[in-house]
Each structure stands twice: as structure tokens, then as C-alpha cells.
PDB file of N, CA and C in Angstrom:
ATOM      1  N   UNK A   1     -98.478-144.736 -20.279  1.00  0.00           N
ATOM      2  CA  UNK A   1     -98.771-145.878 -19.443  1.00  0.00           C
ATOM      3  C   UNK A   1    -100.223-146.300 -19.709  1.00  0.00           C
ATOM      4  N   UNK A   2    -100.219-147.829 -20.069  1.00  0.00           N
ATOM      5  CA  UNK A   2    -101.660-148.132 -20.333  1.00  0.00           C
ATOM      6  C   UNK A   2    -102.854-147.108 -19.468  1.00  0.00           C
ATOM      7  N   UNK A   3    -104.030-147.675 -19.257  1.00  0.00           N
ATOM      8  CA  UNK A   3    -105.080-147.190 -18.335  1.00  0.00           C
ATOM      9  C   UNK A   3    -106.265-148.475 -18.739  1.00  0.00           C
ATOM     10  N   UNK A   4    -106.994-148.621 -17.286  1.00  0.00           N
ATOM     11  CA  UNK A   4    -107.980-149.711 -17.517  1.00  0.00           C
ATOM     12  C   UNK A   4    -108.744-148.783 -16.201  1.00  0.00           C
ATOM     13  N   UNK A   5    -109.810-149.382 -16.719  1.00  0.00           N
ATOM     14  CA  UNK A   5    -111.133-148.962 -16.257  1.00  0.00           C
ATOM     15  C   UNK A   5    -111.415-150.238 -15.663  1.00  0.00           C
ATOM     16  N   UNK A   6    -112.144-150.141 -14.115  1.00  0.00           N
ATOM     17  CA  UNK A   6    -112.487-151.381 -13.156  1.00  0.00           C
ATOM     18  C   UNK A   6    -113.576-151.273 -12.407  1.00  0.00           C
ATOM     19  N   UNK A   7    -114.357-152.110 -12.944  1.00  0.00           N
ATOM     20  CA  UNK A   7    -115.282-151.637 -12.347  1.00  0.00           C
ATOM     21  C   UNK A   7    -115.518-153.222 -10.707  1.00  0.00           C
ATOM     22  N   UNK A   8    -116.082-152.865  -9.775  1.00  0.00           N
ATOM     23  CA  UNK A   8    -116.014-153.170  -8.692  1.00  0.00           C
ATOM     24  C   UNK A   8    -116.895-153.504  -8.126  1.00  0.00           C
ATOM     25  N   UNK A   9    -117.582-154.768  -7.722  1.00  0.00           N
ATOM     26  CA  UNK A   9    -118.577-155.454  -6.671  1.00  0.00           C
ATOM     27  C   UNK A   9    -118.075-155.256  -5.173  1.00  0.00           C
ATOM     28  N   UNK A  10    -119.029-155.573  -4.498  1.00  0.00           N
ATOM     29  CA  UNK A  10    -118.194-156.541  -2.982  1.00  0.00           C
ATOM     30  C   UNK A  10    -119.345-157.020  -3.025  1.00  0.00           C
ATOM     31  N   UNK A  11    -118.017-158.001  -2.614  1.00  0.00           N
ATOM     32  CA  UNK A  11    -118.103-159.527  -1.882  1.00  0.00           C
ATOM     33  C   UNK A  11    -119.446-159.839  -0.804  1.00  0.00           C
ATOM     34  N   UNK A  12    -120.033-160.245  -0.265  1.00  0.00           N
ATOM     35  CA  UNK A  12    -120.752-160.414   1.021  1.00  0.00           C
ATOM     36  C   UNK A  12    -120.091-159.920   1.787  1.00  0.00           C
ATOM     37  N   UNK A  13    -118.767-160.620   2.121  1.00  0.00           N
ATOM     38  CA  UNK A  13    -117.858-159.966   3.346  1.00  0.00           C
ATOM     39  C   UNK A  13    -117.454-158.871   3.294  1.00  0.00           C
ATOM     40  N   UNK A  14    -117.145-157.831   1.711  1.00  0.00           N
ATOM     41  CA  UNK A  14    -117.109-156.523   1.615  1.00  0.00           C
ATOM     42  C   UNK A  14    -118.354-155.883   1.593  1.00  0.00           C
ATOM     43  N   UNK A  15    -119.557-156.090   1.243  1.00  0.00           N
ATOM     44  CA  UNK A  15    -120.484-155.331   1.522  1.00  0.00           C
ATOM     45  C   UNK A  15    -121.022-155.800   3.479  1.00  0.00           C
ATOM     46  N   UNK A  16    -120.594-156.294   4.090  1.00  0.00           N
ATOM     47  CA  UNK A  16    -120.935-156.783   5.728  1.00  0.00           C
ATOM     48  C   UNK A  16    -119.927-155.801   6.109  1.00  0.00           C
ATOM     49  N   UNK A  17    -118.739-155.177   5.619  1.00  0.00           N
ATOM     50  CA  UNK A  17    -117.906-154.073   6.394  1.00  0.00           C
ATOM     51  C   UNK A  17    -118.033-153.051   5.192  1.00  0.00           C
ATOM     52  N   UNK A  18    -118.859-152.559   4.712  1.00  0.00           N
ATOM     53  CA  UNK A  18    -118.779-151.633   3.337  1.00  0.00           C
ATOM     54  C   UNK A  18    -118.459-150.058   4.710  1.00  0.00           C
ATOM     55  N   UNK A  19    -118.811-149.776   5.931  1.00  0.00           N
ATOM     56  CA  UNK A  19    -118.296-148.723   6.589  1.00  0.00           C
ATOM     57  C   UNK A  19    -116.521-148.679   6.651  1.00  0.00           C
ATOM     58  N   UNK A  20    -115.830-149.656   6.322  1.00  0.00           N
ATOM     59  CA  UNK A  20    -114.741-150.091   6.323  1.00  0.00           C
ATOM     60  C   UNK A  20    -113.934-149.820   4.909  1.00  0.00           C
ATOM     61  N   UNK A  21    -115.087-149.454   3.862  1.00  0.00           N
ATOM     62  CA  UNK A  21    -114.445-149.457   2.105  1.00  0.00           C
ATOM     63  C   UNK A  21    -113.338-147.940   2.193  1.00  0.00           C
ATOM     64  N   UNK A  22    -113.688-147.022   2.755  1.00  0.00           N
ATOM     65  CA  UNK A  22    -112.506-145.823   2.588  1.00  0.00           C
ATOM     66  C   UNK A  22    -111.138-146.009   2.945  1.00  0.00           C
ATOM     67  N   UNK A  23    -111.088-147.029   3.608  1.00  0.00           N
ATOM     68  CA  UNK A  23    -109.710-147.366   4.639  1.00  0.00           C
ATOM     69  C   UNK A  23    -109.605-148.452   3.833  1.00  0.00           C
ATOM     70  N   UNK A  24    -110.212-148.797   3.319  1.00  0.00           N
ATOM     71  CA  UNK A  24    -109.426-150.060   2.415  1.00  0.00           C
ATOM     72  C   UNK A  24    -108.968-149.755   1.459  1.00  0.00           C
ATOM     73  N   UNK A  25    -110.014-148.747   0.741  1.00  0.00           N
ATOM     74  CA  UNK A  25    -109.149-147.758  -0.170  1.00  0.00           C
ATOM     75  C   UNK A  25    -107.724-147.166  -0.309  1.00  0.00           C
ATOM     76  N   UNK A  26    -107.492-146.420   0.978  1.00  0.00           N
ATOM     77  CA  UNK A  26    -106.298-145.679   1.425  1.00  0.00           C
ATOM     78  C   UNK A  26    -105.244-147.100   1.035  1.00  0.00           C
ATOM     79  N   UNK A  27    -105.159-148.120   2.018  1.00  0.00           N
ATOM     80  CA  UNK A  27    -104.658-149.475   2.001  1.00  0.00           C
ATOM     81  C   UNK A  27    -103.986-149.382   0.476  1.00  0.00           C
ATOM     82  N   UNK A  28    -105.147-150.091  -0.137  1.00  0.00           N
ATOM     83  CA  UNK A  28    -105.011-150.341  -1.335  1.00  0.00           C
ATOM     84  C   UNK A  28    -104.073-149.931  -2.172  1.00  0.00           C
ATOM     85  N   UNK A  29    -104.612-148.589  -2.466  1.00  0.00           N
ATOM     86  CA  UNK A  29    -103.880-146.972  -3.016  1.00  0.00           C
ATOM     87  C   UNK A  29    -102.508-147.575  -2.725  1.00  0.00           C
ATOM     88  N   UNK A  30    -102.293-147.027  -1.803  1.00  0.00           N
ATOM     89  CA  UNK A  30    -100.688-147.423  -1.758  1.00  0.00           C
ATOM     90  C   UNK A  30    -100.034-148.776  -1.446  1.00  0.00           C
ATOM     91  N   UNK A  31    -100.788-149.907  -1.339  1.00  0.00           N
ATOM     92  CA  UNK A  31     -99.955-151.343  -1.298  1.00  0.00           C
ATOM     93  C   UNK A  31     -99.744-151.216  -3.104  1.00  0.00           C
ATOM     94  N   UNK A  32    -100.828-150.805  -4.222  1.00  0.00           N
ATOM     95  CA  UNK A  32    -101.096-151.048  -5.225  1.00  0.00           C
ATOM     96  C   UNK A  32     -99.686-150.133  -5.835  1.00  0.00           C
ATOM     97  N   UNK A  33     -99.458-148.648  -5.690  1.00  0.00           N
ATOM     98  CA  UNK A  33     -98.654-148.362  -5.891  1.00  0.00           C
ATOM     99  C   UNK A  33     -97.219-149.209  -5.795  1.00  0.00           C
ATOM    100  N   UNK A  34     -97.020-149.656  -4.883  1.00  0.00           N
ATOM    101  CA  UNK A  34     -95.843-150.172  -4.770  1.00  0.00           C
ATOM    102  C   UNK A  34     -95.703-151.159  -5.831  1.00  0.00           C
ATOM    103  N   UNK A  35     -96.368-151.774  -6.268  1.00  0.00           N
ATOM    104  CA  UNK A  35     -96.350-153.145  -7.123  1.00  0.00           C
ATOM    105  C   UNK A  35     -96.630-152.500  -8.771  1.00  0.00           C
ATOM    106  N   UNK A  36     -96.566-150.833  -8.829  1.00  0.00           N
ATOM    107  CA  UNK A  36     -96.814-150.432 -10.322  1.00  0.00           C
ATOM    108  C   UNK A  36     -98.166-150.282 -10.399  1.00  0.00           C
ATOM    109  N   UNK A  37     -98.948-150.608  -9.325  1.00  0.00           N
ATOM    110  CA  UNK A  37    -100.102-149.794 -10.269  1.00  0.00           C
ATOM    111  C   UNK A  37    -100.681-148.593  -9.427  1.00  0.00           C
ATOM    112  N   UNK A  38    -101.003-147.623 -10.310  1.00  0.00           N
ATOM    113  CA  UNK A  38    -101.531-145.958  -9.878  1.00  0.00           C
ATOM    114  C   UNK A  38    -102.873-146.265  -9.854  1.00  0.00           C
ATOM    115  N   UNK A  39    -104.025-145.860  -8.604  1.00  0.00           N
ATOM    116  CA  UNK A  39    -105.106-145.432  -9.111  1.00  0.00           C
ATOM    117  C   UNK A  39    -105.276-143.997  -9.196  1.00  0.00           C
ATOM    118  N   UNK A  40    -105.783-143.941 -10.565  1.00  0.00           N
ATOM    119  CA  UNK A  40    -106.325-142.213 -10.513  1.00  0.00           C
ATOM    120  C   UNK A  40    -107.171-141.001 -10.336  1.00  0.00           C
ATOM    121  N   UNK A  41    -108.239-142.470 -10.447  1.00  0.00           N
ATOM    122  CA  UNK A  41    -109.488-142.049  -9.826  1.00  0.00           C
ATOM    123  C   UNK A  41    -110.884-143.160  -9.290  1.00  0.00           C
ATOM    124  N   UNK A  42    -111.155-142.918  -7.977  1.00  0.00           N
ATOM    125  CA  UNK A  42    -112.083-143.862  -7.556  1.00  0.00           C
ATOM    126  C   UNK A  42    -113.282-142.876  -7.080  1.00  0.00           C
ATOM    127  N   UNK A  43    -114.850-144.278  -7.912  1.00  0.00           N
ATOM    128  CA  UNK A  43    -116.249-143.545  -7.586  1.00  0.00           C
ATOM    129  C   UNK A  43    -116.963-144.441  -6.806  1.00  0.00           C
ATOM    130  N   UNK A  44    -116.859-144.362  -5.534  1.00  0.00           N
ATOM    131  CA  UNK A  44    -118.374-145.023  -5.092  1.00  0.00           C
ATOM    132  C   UNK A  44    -119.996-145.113  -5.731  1.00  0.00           C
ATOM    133  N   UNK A  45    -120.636-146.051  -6.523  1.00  0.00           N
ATOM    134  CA  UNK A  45    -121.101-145.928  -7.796  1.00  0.00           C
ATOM    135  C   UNK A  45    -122.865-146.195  -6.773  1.00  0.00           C
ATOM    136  N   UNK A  46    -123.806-145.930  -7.797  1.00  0.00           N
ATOM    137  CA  UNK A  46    -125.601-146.227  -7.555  1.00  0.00           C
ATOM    138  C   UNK A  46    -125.693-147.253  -8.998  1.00  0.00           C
ATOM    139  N   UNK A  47    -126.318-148.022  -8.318  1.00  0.00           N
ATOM    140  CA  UNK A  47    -126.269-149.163  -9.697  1.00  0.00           C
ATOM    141  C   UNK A  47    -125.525-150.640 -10.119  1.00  0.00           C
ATOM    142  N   UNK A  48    -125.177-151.162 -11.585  1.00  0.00           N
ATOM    143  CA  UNK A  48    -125.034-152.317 -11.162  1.00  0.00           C
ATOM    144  C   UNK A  48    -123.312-152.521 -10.383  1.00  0.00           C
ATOM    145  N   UNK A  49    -123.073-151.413 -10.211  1.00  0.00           N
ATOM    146  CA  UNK A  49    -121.787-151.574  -9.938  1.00  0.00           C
ATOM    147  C   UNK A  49    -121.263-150.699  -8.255  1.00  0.00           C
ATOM    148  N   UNK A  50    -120.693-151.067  -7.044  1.00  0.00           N
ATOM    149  CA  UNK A  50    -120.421-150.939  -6.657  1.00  0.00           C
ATOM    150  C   UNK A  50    -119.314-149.106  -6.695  1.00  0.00           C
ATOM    151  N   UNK A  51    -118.311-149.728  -7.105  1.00  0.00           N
ATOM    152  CA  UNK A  51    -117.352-148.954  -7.127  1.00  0.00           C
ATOM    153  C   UNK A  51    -116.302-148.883  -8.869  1.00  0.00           C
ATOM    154  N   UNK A  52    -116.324-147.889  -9.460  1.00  0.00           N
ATOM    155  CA  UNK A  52    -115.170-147.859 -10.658  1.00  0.00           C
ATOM    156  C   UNK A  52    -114.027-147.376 -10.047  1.00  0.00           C
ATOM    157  N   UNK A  53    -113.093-147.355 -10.965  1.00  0.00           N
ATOM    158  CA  UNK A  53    -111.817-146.976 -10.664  1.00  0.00           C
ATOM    159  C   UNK A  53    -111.359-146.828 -11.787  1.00  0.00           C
ATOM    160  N   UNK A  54    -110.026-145.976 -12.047  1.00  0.00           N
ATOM    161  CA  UNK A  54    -109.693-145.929 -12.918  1.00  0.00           C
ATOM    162  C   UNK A  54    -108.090-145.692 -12.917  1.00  0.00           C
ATOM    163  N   UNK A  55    -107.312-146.777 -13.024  1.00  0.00           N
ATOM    164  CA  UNK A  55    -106.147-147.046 -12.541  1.00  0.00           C
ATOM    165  C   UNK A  55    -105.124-146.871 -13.490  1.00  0.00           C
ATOM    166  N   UNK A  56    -103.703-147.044 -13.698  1.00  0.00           N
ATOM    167  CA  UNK A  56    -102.767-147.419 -14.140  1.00  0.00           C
ATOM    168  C   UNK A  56    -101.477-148.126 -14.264  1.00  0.00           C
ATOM    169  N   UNK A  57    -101.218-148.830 -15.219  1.00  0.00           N
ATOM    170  CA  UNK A  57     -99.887-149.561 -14.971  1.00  0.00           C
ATOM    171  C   UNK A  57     -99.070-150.048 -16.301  1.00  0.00           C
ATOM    172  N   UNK A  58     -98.296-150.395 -16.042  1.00  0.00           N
ATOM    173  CA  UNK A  58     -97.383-150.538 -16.863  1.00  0.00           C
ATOM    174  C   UNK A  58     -97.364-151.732 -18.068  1.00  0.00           C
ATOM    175  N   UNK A  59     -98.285-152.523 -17.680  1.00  0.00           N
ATOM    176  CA  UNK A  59     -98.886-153.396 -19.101  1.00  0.00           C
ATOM    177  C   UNK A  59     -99.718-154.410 -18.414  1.00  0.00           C
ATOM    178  N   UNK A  60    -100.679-155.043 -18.952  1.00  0.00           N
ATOM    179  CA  UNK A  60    -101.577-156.041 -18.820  1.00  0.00           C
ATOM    180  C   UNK A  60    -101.035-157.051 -17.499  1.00  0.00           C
ATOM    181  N   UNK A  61    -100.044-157.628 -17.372  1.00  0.00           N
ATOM    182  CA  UNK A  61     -99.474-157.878 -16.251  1.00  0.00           C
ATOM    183  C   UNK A  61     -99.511-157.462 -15.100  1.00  0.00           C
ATOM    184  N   UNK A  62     -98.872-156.356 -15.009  1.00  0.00           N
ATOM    185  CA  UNK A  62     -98.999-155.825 -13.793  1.00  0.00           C
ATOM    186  C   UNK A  62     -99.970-155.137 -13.234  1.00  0.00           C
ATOM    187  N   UNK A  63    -101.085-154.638 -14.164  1.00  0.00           N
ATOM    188  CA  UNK A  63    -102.120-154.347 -13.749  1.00  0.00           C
ATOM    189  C   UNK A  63    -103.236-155.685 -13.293  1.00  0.00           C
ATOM    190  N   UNK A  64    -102.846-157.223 -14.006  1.00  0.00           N
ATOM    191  CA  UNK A  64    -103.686-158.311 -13.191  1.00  0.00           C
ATOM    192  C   UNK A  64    -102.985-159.080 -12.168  1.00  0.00           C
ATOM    193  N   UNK A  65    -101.975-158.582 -12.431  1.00  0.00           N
ATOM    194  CA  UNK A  65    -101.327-158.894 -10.703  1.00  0.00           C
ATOM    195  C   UNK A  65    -101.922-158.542  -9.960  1.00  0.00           C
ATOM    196  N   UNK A  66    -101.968-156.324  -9.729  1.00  0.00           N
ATOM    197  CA  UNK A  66    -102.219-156.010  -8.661  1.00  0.00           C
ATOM    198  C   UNK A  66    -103.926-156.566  -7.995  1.00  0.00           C
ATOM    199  N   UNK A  67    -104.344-156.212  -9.204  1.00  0.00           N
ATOM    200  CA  UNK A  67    -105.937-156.453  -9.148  1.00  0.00           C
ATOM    201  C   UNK A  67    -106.215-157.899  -8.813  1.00  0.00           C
ATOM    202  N   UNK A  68    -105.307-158.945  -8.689  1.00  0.00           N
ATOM    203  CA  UNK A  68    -105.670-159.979  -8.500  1.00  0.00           C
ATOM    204  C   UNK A  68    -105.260-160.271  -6.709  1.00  0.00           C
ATOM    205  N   UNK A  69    -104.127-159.512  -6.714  1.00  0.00           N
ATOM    206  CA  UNK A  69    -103.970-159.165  -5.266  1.00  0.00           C
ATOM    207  C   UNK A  69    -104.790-158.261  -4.684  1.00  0.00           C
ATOM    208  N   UNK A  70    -105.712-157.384  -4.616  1.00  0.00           N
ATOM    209  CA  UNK A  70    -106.551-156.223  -4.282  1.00  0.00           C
ATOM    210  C   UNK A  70    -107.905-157.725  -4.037  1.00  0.00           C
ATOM    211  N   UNK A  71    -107.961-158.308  -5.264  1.00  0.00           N
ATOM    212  CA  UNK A  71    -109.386-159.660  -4.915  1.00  0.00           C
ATOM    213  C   UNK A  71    -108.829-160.627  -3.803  1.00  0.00           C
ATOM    214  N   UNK A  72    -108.020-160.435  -3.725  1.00  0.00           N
ATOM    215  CA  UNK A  72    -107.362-161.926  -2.599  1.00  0.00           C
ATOM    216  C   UNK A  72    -107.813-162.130  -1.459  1.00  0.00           C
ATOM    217  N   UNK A  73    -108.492-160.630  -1.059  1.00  0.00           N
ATOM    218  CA  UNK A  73    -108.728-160.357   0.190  1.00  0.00           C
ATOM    219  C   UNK A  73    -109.683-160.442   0.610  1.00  0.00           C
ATOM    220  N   UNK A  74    -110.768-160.716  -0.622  1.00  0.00           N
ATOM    221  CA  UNK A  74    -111.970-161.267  -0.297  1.00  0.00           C
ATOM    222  C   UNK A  74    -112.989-159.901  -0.082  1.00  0.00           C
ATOM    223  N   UNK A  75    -112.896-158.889  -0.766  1.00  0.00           N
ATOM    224  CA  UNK A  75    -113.871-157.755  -0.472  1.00  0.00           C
ATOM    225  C   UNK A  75    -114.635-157.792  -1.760  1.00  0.00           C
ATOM    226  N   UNK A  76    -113.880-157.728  -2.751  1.00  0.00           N
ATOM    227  CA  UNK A  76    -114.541-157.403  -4.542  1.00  0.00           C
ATOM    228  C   UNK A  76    -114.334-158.377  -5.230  1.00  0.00           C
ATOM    229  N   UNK A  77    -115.064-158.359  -6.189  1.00  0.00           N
ATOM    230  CA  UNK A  77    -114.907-159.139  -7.571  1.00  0.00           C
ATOM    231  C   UNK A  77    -114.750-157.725  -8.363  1.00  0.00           C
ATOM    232  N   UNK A  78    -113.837-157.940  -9.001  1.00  0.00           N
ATOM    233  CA  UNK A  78    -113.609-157.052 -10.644  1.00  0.00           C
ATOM    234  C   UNK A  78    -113.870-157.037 -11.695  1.00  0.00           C
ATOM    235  N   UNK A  79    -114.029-156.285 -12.604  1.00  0.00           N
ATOM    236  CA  UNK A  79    -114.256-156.484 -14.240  1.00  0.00           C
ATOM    237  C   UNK A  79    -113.284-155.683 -14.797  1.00  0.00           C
ATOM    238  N   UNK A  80    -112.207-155.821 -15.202  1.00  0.00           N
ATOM    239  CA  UNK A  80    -111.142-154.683 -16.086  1.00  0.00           C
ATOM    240  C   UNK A  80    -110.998-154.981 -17.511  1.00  0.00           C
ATOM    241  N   UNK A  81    -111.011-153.329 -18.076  1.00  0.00           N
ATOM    242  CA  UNK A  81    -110.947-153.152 -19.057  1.00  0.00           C
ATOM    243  C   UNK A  81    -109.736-152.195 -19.735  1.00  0.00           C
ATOM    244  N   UNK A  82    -109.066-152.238 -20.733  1.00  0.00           N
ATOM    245  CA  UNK A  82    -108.306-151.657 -21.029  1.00  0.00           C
ATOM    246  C   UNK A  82    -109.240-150.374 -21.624  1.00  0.00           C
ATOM    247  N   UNK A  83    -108.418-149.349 -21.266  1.00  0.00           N
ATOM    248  CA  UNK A  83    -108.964-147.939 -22.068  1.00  0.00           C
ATOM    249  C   UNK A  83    -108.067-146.756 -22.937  1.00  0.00           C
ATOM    250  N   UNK A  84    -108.760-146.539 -24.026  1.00  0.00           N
ATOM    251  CA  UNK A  84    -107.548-145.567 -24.740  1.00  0.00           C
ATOM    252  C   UNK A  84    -107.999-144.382 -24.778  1.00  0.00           C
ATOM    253  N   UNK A  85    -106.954-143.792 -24.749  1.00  0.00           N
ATOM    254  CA  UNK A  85    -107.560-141.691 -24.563  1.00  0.00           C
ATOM    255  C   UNK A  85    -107.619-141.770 -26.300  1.00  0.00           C
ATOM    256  N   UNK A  86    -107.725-140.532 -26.443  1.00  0.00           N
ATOM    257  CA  UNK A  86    -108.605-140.031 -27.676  1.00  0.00           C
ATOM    258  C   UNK A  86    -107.343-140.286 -28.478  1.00  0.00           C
ATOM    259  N   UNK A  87    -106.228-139.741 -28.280  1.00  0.00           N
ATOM    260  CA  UNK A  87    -104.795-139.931 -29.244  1.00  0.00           C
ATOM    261  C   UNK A  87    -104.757-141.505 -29.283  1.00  0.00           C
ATOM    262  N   UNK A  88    -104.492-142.394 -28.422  1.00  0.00           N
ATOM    263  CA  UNK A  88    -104.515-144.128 -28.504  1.00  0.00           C
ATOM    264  C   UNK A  88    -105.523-144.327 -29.765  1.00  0.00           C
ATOM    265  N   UNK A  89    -106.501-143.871 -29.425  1.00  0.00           N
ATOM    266  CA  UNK A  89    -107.580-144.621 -30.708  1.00  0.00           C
ATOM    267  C   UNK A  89    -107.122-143.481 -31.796  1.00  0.00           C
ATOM    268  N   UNK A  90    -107.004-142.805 -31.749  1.00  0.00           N
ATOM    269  CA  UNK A  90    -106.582-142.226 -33.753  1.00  0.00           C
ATOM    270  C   UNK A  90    -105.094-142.801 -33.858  1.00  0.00           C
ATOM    271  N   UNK A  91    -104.081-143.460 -32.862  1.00  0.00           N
ATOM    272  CA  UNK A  91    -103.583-144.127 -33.380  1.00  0.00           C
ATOM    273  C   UNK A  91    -103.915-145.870 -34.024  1.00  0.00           C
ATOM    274  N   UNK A  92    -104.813-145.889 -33.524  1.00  0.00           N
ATOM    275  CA  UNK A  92    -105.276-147.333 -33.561  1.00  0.00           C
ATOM    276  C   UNK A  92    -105.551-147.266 -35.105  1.00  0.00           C
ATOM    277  N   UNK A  93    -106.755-146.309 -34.966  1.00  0.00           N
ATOM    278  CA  UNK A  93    -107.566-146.382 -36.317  1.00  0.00           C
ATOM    279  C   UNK A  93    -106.851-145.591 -37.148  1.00  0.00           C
ATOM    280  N   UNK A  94    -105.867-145.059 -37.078  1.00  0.00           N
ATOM    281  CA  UNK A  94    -105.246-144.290 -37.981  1.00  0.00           C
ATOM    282  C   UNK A  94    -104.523-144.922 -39.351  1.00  0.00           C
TER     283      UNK A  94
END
């Protein structure tokens, strides 16, 4: 299953309830599941970035679905990237 790397702002209105980001998390986690995408791992970050994540789904689609539904709500802006484990890239470059 693909994997993309996301990295994560908030919004004004998500950083004005940022005591509120763990429970949105939980939320998330599983509305996101339902629609195909896994997260597998989330970092509350120091720097230019808020929050990464590091999710999964089943192809480019459904991973900017969910993520486009996760922005709808007005907490984050996103940046996603597709990522390959070490076997993906020696197939790439192979």
C-alpha cells in the first residue's frame, strides 16, 4: 500500500483550539480509516511544521480525498508527499 508523508500547519482557527489537536486526532484516525486511509504514525513537530504524519492508502486518490476531507474543517493546511521504503526505490532504480 502506497505511503505519503504529510506534513501539517494549522490554520488560525486550529492553532486558537491547538488544546483541542489530540481529540481531533482520535476523530480523524478513525473517520480517515473508514474512507481507506491508515495513519501510522503522528508527530507533534518544533519548527516549520506543525505536525507530520505518516499515513496510508490505497493510491493517490484516496489518499487526496481523505486529506482533502481532514482540510475541510478548517484546522490545517497540508503538504503530501509520496514515500518509498528502501525495496520501492531499488525497484525504481533497479
Amino acid at each position: 500500500m502506497p505511503t505519503y508523508i504529510v506534513l501539517m500547519n494549522w490554520t488560525d482557527q486550529g492553532a486558537k483550539t491547538a488544546d483541542q489537536t489530540v481529540a481531533r486526532y482520535d476523530a480523524a484516525k478513525d473517520d480517515l480509516a473508514q474512507r481507506g486511509v491508515t495513519i501510522k504514525d503522528i508527530y507533534w513537530t518544533m519548527g516549520p511544521y506543525d505536525i507530520v504524519t505518516i499515513v496510508e492508502a490505497a493510491d493517490d486518490e484516496t489518499a487526496s480525498k481523505g486529506l482533502m476531507r481532514l482540510t475541510s474543517q478548517g484546522n490545517l493546511r497540508t503538504c503530501s508527499m509520496r514515500a518509498f521504503s528502501a525495496d520501492e526505490a531499488r525497484s525504481l532504480v533497479g
